[in-house]
Protein backbone atom coordinates (compact mmCIF):
# COMPACT_ATOMS: atom_id res chain seq x y z
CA UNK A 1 -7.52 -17.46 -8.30
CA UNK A 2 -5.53 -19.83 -10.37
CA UNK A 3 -4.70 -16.78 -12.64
CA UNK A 4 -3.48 -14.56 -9.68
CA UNK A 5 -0.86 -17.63 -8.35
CA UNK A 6 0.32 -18.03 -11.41
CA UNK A 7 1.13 -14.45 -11.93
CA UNK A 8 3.22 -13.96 -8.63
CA UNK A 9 5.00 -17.36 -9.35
CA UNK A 10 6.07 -16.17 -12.59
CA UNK A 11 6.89 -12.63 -12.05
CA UNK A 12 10.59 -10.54 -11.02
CA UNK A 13 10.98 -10.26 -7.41
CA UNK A 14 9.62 -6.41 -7.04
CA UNK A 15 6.22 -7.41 -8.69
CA UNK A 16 6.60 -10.40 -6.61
CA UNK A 17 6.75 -8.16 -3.16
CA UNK A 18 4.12 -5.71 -4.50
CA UNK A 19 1.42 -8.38 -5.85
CA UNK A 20 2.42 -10.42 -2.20
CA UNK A 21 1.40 -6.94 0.20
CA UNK A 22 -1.51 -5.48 -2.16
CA UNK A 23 -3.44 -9.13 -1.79
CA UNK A 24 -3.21 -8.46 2.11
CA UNK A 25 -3.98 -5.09 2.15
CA UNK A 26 -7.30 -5.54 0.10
CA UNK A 27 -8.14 -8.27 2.11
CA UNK A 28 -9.64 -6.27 4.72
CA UNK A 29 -9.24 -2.96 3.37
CA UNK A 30 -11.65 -3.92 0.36
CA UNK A 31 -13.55 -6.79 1.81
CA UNK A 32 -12.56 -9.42 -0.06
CA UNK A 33 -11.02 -11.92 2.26
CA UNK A 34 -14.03 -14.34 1.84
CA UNK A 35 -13.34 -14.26 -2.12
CA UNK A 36 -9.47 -13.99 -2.36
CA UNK A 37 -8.50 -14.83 1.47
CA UNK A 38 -4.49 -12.90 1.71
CA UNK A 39 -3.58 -16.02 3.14
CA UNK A 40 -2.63 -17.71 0.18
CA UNK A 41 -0.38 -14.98 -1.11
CA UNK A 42 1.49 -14.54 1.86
CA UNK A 43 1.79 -18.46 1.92
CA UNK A 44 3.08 -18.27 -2.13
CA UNK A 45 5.41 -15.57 -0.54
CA UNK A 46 6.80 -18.40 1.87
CA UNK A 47 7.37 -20.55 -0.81
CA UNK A 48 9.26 -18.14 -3.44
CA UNK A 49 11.57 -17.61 -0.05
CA UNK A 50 11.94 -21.26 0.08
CA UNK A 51 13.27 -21.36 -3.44
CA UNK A 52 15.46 -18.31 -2.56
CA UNK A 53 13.27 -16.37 -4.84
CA UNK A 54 12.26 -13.52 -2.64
CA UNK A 55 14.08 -12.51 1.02
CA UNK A 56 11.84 -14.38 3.87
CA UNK A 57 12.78 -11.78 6.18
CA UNK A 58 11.20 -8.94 3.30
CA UNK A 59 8.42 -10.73 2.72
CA UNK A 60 7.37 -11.36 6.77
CA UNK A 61 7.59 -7.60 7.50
CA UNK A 62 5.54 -6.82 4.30
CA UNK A 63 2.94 -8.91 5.18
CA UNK A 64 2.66 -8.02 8.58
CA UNK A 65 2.66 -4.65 7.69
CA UNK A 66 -0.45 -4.97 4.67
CA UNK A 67 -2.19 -7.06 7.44
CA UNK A 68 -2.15 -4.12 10.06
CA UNK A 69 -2.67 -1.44 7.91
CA UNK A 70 -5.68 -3.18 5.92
CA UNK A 71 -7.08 -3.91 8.77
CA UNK A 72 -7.19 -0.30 10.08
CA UNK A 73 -8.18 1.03 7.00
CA UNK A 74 -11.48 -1.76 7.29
CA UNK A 75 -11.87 0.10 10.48
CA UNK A 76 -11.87 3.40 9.27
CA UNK A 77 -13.83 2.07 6.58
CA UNK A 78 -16.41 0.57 9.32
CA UNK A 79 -16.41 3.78 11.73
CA UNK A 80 -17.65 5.99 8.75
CA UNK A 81 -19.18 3.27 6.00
CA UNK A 82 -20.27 0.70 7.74
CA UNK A 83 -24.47 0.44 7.61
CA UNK A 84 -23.83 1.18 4.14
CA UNK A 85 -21.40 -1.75 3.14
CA UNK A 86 -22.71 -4.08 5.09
CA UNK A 87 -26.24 -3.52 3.23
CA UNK A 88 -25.03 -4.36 0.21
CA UNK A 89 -26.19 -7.73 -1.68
CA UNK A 90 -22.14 -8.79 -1.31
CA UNK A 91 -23.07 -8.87 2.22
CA UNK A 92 -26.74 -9.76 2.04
CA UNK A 93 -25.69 -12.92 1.01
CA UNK A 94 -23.57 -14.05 3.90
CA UNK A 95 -26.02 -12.51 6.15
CA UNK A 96 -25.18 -15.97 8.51
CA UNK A 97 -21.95 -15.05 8.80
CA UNK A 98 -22.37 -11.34 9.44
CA UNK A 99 -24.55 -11.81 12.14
CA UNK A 100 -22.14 -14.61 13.50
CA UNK A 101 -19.38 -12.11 13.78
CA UNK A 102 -20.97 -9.07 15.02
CA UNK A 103 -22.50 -11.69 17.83
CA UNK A 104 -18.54 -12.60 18.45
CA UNK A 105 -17.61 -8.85 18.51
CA UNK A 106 -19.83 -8.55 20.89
CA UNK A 107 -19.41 -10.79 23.58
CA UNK A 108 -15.11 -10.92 23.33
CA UNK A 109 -14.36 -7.35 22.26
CA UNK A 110 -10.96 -6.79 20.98
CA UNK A 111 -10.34 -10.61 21.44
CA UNK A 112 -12.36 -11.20 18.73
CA UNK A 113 -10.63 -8.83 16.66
CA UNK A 114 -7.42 -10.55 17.53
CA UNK A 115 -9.19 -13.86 17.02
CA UNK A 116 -10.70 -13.04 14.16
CA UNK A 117 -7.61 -12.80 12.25
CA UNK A 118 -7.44 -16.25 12.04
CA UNK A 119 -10.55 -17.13 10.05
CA UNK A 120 -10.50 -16.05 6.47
CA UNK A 121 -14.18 -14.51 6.48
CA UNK A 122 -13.98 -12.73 9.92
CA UNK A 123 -10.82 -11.29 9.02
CA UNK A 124 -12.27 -9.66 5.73
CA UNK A 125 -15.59 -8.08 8.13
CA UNK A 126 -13.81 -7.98 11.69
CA UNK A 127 -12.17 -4.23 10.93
CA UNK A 128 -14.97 -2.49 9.98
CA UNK A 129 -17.44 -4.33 12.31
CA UNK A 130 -15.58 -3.14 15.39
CA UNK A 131 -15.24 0.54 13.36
CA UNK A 132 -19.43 0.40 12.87
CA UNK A 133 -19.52 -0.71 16.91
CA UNK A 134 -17.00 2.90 17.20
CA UNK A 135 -14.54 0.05 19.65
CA UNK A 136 -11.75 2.64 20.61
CA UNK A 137 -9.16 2.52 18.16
CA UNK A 138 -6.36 2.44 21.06
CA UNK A 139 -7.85 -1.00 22.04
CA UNK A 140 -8.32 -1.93 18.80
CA UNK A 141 -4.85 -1.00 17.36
CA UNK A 142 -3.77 -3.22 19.87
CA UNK A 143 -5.16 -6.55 19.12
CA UNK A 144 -5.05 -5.70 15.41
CA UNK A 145 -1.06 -5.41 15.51
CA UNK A 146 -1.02 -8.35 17.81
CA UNK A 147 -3.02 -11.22 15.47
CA UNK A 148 -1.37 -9.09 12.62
CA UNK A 149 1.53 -10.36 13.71
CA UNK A 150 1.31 -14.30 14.87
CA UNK A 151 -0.81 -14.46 11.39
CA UNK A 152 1.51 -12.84 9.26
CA UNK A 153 4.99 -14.35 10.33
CA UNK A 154 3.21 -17.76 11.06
CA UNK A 155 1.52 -17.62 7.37
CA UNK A 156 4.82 -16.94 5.42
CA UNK A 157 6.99 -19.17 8.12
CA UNK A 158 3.97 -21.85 6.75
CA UNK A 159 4.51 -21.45 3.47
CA UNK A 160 8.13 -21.48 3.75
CA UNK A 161 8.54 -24.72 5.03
CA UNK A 162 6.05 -26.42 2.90
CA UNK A 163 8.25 -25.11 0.23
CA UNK A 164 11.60 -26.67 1.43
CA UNK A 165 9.66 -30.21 2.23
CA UNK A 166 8.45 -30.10 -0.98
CA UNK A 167 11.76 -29.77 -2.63
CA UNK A 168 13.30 -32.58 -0.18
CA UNK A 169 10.42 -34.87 -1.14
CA UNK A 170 10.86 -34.16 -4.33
CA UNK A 171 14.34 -34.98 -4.61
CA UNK A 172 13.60 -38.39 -3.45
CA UNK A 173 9.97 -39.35 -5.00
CA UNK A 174 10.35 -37.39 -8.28
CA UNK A 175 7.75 -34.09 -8.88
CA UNK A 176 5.71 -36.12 -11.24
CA UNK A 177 4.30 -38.15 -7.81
CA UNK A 178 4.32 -34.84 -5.62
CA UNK A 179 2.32 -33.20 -7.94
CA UNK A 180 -0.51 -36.02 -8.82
CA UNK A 181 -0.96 -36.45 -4.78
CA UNK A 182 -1.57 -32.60 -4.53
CA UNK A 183 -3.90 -32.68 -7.71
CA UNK A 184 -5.74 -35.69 -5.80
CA UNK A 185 -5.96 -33.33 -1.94
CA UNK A 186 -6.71 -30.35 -4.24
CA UNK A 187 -9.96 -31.64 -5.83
CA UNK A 188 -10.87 -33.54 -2.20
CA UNK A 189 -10.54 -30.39 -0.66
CA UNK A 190 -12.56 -28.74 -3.44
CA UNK A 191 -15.39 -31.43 -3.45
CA UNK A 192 -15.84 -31.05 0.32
CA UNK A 193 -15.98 -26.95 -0.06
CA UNK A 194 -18.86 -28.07 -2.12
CA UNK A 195 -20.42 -30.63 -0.45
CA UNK A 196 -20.23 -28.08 3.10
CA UNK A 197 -21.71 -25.57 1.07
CA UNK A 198 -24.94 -26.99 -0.64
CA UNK A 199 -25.32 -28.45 2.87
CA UNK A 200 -25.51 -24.92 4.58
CA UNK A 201 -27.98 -23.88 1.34
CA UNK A 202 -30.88 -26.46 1.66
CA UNK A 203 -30.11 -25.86 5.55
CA UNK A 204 -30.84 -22.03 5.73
CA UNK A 205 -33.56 -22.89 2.47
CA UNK A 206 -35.33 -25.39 4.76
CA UNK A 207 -35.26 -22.99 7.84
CA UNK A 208 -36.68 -19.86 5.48
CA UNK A 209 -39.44 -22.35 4.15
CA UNK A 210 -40.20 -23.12 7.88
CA UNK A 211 -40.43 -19.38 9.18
């Protein structure tokens, strides 16, 4: 992940756009929102606007527009695909989480799709869950383009702010302080991820021992 930040902080604008859309697009057209959520690229894309790096404006329709179309192409995906993807060990392994969101599918319908734009893991398994459950695209188009986008132009709007208070901060405290308070929420943040995690492992181990 570190790698792929790196590379569209360091690259010329055009890269910049194309590395920004093709990380939301896979998101949900590939499935890998729970692995490389598009969030953080189209929050990086906030942040290069900030710095006057790449247009804001460019960057908010591009990002809406990879969220919508990923998302329909996860449906599409879904509608045809869908027993077989979902079978796979990728999936197998979140099987918690799958069942979680095809329960929310379920009972809100194309508010979940809307809602589940929001969440890093439903939005990578929403699209093609409501293409497996054949919801009509009409209503799903709908609430797709709708959370595609709140999230998108929120997401960049996000990223763009935290980009100018960084550089106001900055100009008072020195980057040397900014950065070693960021290292310092980074590896909280991190520690907790883990912590949450080996929690919900000797959780489900401890229910599969007692089955």
């Amino acid at each position: 992940m570190g790698a792929v930040i790196d590379a569209i902080l360091h690259v010329t604008p055009v890269l910049a756009y194309l590395l920004i859309t093709a990380l939301v697009l896979a998101e949900d057209a590939l499935f890998i929102g729970f692995i490389l959520p598009g969030e953080t690229a189209a929050i990086l894309g906030g942040v290069l606007a900030s710095q006057h790096h790449l247009q804001l404006w460019l960057v908010m329709v591009l990002v809406i527009l990879a969220a919508v179309i990923g998302d329909t192409i996860g449906y599409e995906i879904g509608r045809h695909y869908g027993s077989r993807i979902l079978n796979r060990r990728l999936m197998k392994k979140r099987q918690q989480k799958l069942d979680s969101a095809r329960e929310f599918l379920a009972r809100r319908g194309g508010v979940a799709v809307f809602l589940g734009r929001f969440t890093a893991f439903f939005r990578a398994v929403m699209p093609a869950l409501a293409g497996l459950s054949h919801m009509p695209y009409r209503r799903f188009v709908l609430f797709n383009a709708t959370g595609g986008l709140l999230w998108g132009a929120g997401t960049v709007l996000l990223g763009y702010f935290v980009g100018n208070a960084y550089l106001t901060i900055a100009k008072s405290i020195g980057h040397d302080v900014i950065l070693a308070v960021v290292g310092a929420a980074v590896i909280a943040f991190i520690t907790w991820r883990i912590r949450k995690r080996r929690k919900a492992r000797r959780e489900q181990d401890l229910r599969s021992a007692t089955e």
